[in-house]
Protein backbone atom coordinates (compact mmCIF):
# COMPACT_ATOMS: atom_id res chain seq x y z
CA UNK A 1 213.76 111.38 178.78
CA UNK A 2 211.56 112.38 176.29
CA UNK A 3 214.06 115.43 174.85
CA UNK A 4 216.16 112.26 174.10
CA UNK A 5 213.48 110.05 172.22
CA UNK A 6 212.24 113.44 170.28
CA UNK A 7 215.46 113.97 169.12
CA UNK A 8 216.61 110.27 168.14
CA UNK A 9 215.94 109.07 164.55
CA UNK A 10 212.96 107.76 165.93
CA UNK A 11 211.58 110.85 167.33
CA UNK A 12 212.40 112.49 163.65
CA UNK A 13 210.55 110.29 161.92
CA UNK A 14 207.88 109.94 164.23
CA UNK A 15 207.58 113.71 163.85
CA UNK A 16 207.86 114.04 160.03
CA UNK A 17 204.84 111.13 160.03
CA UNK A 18 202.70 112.89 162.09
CA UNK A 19 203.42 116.14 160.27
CA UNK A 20 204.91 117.46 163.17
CA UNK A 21 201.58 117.40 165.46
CA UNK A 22 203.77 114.62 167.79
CA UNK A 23 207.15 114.69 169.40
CA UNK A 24 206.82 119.05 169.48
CA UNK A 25 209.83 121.47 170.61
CA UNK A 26 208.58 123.70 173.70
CA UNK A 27 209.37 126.70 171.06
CA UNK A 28 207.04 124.80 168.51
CA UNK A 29 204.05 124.88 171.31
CA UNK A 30 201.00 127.69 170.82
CA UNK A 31 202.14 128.91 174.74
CA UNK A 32 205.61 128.82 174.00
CA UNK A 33 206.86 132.42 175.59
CA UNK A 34 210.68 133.13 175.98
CA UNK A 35 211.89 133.95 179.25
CA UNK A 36 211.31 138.07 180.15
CA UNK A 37 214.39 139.61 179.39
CA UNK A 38 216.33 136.90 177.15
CA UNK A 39 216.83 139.06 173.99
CA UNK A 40 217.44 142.00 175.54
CA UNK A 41 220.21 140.33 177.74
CA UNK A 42 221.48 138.56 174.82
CA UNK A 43 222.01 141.72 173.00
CA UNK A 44 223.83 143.48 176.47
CA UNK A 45 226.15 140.09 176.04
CA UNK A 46 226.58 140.45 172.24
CA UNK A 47 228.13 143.97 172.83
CA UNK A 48 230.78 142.82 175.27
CA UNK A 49 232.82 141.79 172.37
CA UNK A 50 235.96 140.06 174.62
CA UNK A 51 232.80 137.53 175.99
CA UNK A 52 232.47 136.77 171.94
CA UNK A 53 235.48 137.22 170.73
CA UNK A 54 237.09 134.72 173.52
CA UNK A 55 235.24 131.62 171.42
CA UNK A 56 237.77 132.26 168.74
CA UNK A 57 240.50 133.19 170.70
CA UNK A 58 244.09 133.06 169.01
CA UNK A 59 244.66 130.04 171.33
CA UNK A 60 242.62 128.14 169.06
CA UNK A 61 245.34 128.46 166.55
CA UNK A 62 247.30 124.74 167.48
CA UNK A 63 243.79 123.39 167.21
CA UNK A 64 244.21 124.70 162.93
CA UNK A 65 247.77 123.71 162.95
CA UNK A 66 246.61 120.39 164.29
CA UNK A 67 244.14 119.96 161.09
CA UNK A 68 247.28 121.15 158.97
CA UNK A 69 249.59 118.34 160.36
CA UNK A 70 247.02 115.96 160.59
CA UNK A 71 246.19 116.29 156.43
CA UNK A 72 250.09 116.77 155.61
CA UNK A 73 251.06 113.18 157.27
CA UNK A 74 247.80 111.82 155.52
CA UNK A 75 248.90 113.57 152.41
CA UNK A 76 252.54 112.17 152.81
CA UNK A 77 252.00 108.52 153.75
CA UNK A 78 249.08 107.44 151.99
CA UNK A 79 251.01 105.07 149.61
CA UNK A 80 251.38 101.16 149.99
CA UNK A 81 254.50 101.15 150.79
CA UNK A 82 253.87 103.46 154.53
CA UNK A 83 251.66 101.28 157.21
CA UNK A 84 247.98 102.74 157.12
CA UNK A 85 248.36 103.15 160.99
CA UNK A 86 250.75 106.37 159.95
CA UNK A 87 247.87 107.60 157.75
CA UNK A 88 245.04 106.77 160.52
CA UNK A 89 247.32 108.70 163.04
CA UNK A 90 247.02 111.54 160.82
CA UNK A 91 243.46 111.68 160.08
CA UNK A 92 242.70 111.63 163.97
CA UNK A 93 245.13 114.64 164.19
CA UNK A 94 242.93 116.57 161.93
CA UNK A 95 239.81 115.39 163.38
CA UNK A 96 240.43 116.42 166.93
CA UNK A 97 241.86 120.04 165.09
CA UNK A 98 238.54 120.08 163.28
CA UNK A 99 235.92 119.23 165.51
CA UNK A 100 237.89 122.04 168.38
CA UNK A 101 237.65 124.55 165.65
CA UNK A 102 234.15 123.67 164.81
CA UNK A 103 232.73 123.66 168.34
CA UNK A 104 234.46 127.06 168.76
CA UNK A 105 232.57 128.26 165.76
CA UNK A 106 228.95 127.17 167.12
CA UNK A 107 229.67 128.53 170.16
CA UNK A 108 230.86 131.82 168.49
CA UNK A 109 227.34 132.16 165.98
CA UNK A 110 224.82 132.00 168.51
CA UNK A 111 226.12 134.98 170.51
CA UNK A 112 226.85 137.10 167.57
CA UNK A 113 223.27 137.01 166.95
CA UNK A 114 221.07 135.29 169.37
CA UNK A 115 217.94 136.90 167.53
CA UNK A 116 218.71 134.67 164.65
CA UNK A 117 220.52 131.39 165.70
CA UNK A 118 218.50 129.21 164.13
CA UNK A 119 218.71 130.73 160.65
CA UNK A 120 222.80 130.91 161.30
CA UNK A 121 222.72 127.12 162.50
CA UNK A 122 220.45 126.18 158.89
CA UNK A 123 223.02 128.66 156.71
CA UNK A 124 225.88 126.83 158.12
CA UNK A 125 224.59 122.90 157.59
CA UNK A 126 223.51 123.85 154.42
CA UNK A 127 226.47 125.51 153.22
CA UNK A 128 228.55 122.52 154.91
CA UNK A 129 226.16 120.23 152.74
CA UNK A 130 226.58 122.16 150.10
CA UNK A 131 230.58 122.19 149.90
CA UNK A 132 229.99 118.37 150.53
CA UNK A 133 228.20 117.32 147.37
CA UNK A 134 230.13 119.95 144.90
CA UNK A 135 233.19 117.97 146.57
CA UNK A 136 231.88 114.96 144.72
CA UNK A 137 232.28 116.41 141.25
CA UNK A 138 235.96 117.62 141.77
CA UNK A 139 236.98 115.66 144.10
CA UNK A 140 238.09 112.47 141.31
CA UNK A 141 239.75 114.45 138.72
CA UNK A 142 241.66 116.38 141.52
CA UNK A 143 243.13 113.26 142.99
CA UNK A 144 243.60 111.70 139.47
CA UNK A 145 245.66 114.35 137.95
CA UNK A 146 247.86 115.48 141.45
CA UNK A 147 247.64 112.28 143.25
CA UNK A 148 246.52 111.99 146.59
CA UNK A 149 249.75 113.32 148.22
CA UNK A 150 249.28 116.69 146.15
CA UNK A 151 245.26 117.06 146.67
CA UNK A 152 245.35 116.58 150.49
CA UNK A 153 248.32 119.17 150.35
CA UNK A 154 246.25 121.67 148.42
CA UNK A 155 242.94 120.92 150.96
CA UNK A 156 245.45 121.59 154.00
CA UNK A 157 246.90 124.58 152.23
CA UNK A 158 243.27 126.04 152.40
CA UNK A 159 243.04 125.42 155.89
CA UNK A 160 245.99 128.38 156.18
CA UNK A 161 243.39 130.37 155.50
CA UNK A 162 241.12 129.37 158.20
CA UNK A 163 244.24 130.97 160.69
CA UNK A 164 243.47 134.07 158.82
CA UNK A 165 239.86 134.33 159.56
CA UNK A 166 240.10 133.35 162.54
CA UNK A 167 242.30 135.90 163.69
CA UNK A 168 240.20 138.19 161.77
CA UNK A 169 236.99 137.56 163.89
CA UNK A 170 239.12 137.54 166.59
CA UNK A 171 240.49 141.27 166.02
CA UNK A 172 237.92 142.78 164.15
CA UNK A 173 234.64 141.01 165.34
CA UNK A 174 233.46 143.71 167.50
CA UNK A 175 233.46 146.03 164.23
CA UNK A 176 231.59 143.96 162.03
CA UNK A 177 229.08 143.19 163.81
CA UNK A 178 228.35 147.20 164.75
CA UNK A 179 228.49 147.61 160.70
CA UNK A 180 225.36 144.91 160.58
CA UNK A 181 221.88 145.55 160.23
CA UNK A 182 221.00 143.05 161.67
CA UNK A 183 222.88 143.65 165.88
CA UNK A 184 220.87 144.44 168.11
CA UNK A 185 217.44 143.66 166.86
């Protein structure tokens, strides 16, 4: 019960207030200790690529093509005279492809490197972030000079890409991370 106070809005604040002396993670206690073995098994798993590889399987692929649809009927019928519902069916198209795609991807980071999850898990919210508020500055005169039907086109036309890494990772995974400093430590 407590993990689920600690880790409510309340339990943030609570612990930024008490400069986090209340509310601590077990990893944040002076006894903390992880279990014998964990890294060491962590790196046996992280060299069984098909285990890692399998969190961005190819199958994965309908989940992107779901995003794509999703922002091409958005992109489409987002004009007065198309019922928003047509629009709103779209957007939860891309959602579901989005947040599949996304889960898949925190899966996939924490096994690559289970030394260094944390630091992967900050990289990625702060590059997410990141993307977020530089969206802000383009974001108006892209819609203004291509309209909404041609932005949301272009934004779904990036997601092509996504396919691409993903069967990248997928293929070549394995390889990359025996090229990194950083596997195995």
């Amino acid at each position: 019960m407590w993990d689920i106070v600690r880790d409510s809005s309340f339990g943030q604040c609570l612990r930024i207030m008490s400069s986090r002396r209340l509310a601590k993670y077990p990893e944040e206690r002076a006894n903390f200790e992880l279990p014998a073995g964990y890294l060491e098994s962590c790196s046996r798993l992280a060299l069984r690529s098909p285990i890692i590889e399998s969190n961005v399987d190819p199958e994965t692929v309908p989940q992107e093509k779901d995003d794509l649809a999703g922002a091409t009927v958005i992109a489409w019928t987002s004009r007065p005279s198309i019922h928003w519902i047509v629009s709103m069916v779209g957007i939860a198209l891309s959602m579901c492809g989005v947040f599949i795609i996304t889960q898949c991807m925190f899966i996939y980071l924490p096994f690559t490197y289970p030394r260094y999850a944390g630091s992967l898990f900050a990289a990625n919210g702060f590059a997410r972030r990141l993307l977020a508020g530089a969206s802000i500055l383009f974001s108006e005169p892209m819609f203004g000079g291509i309209k909404v039907s041609g932005g949301v086109t272009l934004l779904a036309s990036f997601s092509v890409l996504g396919i691409g890494g993903m069967f990248a990772l997928y293929f070549f995974g394995a390889a990359l991370r025996k090229r990194s400093r950083f596997f195995g430590m």
